[in-house]
Protein backbone atom coordinates (compact mmCIF):
# COMPACT_ATOMS: atom_id res chain seq x y z
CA UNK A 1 -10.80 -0.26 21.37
CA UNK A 2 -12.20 1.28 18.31
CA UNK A 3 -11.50 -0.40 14.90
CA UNK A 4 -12.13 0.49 11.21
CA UNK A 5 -12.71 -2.55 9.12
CA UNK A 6 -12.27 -1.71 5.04
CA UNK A 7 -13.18 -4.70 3.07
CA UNK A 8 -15.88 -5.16 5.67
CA UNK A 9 -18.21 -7.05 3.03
CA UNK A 10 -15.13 -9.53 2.13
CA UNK A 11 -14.93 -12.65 3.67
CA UNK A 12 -11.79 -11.59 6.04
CA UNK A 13 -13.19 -8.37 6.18
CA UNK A 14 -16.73 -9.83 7.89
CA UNK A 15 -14.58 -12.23 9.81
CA UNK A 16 -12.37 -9.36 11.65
CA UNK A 17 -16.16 -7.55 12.61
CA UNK A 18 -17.39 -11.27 13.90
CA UNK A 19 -14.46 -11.82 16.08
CA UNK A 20 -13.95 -8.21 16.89
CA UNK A 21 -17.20 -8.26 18.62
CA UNK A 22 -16.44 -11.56 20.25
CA UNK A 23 -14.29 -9.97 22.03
CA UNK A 24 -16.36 -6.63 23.21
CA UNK A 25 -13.99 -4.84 20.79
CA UNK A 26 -16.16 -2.08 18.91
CA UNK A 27 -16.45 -1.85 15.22
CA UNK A 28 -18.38 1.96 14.34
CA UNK A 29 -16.99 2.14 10.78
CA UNK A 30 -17.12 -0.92 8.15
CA UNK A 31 -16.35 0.43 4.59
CA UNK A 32 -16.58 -1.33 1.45
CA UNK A 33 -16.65 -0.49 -2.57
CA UNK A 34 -19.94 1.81 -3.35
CA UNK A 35 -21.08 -1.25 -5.45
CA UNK A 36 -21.13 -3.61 -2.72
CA UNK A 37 -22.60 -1.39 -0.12
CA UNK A 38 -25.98 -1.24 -1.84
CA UNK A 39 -26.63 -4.38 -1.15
CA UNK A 40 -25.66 -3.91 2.45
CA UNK A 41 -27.19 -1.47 4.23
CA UNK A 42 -24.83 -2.10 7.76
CA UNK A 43 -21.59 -0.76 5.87
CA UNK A 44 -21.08 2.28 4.60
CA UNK A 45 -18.62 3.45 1.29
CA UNK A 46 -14.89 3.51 1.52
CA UNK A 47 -15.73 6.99 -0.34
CA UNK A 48 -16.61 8.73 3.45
CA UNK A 49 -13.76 6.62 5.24
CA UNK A 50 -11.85 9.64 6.65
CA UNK A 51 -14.86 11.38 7.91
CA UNK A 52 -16.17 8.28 9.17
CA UNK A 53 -12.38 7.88 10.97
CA UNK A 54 -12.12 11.23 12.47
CA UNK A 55 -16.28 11.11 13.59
CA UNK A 56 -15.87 8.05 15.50
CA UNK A 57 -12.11 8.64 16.70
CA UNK A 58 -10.99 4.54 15.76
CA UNK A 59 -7.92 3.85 17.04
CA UNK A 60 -7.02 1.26 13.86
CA UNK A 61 -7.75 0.88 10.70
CA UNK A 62 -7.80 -3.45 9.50
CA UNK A 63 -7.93 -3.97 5.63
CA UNK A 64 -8.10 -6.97 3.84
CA UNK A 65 -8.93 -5.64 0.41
CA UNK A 66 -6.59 -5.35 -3.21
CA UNK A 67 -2.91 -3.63 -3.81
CA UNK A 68 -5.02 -0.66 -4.92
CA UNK A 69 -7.83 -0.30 -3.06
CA UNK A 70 -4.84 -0.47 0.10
CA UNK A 71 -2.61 2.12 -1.04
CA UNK A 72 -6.11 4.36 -0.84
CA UNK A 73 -6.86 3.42 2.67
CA UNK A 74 -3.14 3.93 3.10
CA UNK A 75 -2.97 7.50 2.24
CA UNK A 76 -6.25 7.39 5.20
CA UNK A 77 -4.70 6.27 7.19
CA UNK A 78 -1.73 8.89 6.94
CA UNK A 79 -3.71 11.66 6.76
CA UNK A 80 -5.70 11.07 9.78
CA UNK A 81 -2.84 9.55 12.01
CA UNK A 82 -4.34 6.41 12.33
CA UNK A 83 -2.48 3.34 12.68
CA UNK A 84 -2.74 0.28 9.81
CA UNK A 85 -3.09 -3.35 9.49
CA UNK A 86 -2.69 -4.79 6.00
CA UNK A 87 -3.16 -8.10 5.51
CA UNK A 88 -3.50 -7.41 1.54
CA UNK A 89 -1.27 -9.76 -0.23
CA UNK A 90 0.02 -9.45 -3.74
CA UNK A 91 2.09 -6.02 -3.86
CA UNK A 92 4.36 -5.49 -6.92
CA UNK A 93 7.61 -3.48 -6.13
CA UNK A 94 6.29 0.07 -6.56
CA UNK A 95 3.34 -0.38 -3.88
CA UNK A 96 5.86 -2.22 -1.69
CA UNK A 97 7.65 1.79 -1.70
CA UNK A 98 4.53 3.25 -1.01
CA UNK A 99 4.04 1.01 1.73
CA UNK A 100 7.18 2.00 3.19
CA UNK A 101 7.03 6.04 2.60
CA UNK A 102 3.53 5.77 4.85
CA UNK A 103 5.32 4.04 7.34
CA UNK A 104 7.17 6.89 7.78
CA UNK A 105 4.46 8.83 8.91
CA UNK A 106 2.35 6.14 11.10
CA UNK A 107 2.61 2.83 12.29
CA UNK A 108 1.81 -0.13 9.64
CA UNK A 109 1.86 -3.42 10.46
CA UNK A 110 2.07 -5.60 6.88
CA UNK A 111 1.42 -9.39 6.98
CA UNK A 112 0.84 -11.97 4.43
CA UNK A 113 -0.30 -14.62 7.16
CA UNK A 114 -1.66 -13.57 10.75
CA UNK A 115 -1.74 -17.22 11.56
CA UNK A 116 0.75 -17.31 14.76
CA UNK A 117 1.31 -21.14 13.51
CA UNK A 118 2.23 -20.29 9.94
CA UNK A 119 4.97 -17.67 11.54
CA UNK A 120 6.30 -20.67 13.28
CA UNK A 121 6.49 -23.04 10.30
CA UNK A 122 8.53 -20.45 8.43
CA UNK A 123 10.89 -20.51 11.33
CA UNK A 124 11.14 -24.19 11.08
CA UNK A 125 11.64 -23.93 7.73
CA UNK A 126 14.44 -21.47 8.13
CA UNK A 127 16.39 -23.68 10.68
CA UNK A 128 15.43 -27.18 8.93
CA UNK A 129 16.79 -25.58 5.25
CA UNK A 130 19.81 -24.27 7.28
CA UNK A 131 20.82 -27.35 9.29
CA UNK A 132 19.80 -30.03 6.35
CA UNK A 133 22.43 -28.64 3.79
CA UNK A 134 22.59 -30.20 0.49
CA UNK A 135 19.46 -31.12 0.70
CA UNK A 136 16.60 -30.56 -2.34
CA UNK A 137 13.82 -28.23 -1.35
CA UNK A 138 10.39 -27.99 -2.51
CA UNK A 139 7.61 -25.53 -1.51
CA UNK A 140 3.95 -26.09 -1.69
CA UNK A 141 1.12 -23.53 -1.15
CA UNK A 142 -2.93 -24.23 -1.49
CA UNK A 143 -5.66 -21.87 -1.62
CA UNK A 144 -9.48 -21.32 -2.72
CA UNK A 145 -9.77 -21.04 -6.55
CA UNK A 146 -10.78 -17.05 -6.04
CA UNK A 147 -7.42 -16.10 -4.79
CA UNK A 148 -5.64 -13.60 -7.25
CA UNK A 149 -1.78 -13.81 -6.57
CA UNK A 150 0.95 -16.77 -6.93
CA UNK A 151 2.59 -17.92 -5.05
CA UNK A 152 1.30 -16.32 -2.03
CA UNK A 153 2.56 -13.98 0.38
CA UNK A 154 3.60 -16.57 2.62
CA UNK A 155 4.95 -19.08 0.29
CA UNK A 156 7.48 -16.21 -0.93
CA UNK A 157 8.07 -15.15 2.59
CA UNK A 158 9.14 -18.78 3.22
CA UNK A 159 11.49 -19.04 0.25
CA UNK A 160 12.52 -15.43 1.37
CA UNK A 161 14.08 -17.05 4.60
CA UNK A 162 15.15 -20.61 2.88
CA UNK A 163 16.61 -18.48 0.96
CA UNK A 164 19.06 -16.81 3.91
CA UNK A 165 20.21 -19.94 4.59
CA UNK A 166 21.06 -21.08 1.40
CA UNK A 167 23.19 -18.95 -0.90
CA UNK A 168 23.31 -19.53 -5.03
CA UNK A 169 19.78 -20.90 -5.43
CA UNK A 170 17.27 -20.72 -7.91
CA UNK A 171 13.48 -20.80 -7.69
CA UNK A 172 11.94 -22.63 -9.69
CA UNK A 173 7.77 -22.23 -10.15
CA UNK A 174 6.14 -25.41 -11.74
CA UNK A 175 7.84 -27.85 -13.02
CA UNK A 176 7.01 -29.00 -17.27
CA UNK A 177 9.66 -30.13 -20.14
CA UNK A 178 11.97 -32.78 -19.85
CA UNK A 179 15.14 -32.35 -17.74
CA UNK A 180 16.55 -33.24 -14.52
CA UNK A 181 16.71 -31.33 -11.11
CA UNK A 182 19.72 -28.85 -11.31
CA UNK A 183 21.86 -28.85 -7.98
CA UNK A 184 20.64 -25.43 -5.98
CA UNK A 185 16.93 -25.28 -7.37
CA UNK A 186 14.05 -24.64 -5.01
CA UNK A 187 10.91 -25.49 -6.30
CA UNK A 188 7.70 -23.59 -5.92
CA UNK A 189 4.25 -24.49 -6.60
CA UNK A 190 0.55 -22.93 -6.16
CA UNK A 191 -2.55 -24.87 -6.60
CA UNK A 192 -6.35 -23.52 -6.51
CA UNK A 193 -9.08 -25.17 -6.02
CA UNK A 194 -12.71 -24.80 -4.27
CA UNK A 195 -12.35 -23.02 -0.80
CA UNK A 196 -9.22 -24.08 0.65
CA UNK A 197 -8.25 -21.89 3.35
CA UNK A 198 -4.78 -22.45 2.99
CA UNK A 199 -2.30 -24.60 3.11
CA UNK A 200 1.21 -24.73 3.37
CA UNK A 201 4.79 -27.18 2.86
CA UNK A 202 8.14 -27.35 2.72
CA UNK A 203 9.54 -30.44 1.88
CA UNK A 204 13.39 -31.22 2.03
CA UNK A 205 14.80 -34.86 0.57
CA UNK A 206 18.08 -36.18 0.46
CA UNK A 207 20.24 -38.99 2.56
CA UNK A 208 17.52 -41.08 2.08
CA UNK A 209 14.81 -39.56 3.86
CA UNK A 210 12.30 -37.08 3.87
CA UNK A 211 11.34 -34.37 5.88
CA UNK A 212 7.85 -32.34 5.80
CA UNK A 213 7.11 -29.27 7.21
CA UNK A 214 3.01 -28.26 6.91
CA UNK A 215 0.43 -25.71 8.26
CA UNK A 216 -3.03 -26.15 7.15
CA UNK A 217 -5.71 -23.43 7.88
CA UNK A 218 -9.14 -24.64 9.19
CA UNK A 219 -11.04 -21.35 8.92
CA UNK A 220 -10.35 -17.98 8.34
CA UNK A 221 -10.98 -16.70 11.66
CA UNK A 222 -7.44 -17.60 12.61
CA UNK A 223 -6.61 -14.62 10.65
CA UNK A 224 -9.05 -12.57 11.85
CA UNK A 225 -8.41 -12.73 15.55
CA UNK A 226 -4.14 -12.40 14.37
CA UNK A 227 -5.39 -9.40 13.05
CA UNK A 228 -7.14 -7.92 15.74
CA UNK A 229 -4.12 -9.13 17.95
CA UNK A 230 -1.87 -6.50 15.80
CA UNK A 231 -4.28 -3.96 15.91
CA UNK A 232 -4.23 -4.06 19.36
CA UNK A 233 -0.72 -4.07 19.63
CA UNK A 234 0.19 -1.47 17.27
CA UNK A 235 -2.35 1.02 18.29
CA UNK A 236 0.37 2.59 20.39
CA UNK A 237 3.40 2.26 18.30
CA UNK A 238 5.62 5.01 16.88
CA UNK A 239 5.66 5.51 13.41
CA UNK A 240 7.62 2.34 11.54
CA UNK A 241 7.07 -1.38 9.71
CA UNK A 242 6.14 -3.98 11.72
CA UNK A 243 5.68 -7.62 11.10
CA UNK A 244 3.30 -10.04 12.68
CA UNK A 245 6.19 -11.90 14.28
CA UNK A 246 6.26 -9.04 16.40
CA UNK A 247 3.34 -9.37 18.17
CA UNK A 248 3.65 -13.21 18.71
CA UNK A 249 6.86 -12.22 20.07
């Protein structure tokens, strides 16, 4: 399998080449920002992208890069039929269209987490939320102090599915000012700080007890090899949205 890495001088974007060649998977075009690809001879600018797509015949395209800078490899990705795995986090509303119109025309497979572990937590926290009713709910994320968006993309996709389970809620970021819990909040917090892979909790508390629900990330190659585990499995797909759950099955 051939693979297209954008991003590639990012540290998922380095990560996904690493592990790609672990596994004997080739990697013939690694694109970054012109500004970043002086310094690094090996990868080449996002500017040539297409031609470097249709010269080597990839079969994927894997981008870990910004809202933006996606939605450009997007359009790439459309115009040379080439399937694409986002693992860009922080899309507001109007990307989240775009997103959607592409899929129209090729496969992309959108994930805020590729961690198969971090899929199952937010099942857990689905059922746990459902089956502990009444219940007060808090959500926790962690990450390095470079990351851009809050919460993350999992820590909404987790309220997302709380959220299914329990109707007339309200989210709640942060907590400051002087006032009690109100019955239906679910609080959500984001910390930063140094390089934190990421980490992740629900917490539910009532009846006298406490239950917690966590998935901590030791490196980043977790998401790496989840994302070379979608590539693999969409390369063959039908035009459509797909979620990570569906390769984990």
């Amino acid at each position: 399998m051939r693979i297209a890495v954008t991003g590639a001088t990012g540290q998922m974007g380095s990560n996904v080449i690493e592990e790609a060649r672990k596994r004997g998977l080739e990697v013939p075009v690694a694109v970054d920002r012109q500004e970043t690809v002086e310094k690094n001879p090996d990868i080449q600018s996002d500017k040539k992208l297409e031609d470097l797509i249709e010269e080597h015949n990839v079969d994927a395209i894997i981008d870990f890069t910004t809202p933006e800078a996606s939605l450009n490899y997007l359009h790439v990705a459309s115009d040379t039929d080439k399937p694409i795995v986002i693992g860009t986090t922080g899309f507001n509303d109007r990307q989240k269209e775009a997103l959607d119109e592409a899929s129209d025309n090729v496969p992309v497979l959108k994930a805020s987490n590729f961690s198969p572990a971090v899929n199952v937590l937010i099942e857990l926290a689905q059922e746990a939320s459902g089956k502990l009713e009444g219940y007060d709910i808090e959500i926790t994320e962690t990450h390095h102090n470079r990351k851009k968006d809050a919460p993350s993309g999992t820590a909404k996709k987790m309220l997302e599915r709380v959220k299914e389970t329990r109707k007339n809620t309200e989210t709640v970021r942060g907590r400051e000012g002087n006032s009690k819990r109100q019955e239906g909040e679910i609080g959500v917090h984001a910390r930063r700080a140094g390089d934190i892979r990421g980490s992740h909790e629900l917490l539910l508390a009532g009846n006298n007890e406490v239950l917690k629900i966590s998935h901590r990330s030791e490196s980043r190659k977790v998401f790496a090899s989840g994302a070379l585990d979608a590539a693999e499995w969409i390369k063959d797909r039908d035009p459509g949205m797909y979620e990570f759950e569906e390769v984990i099955g």
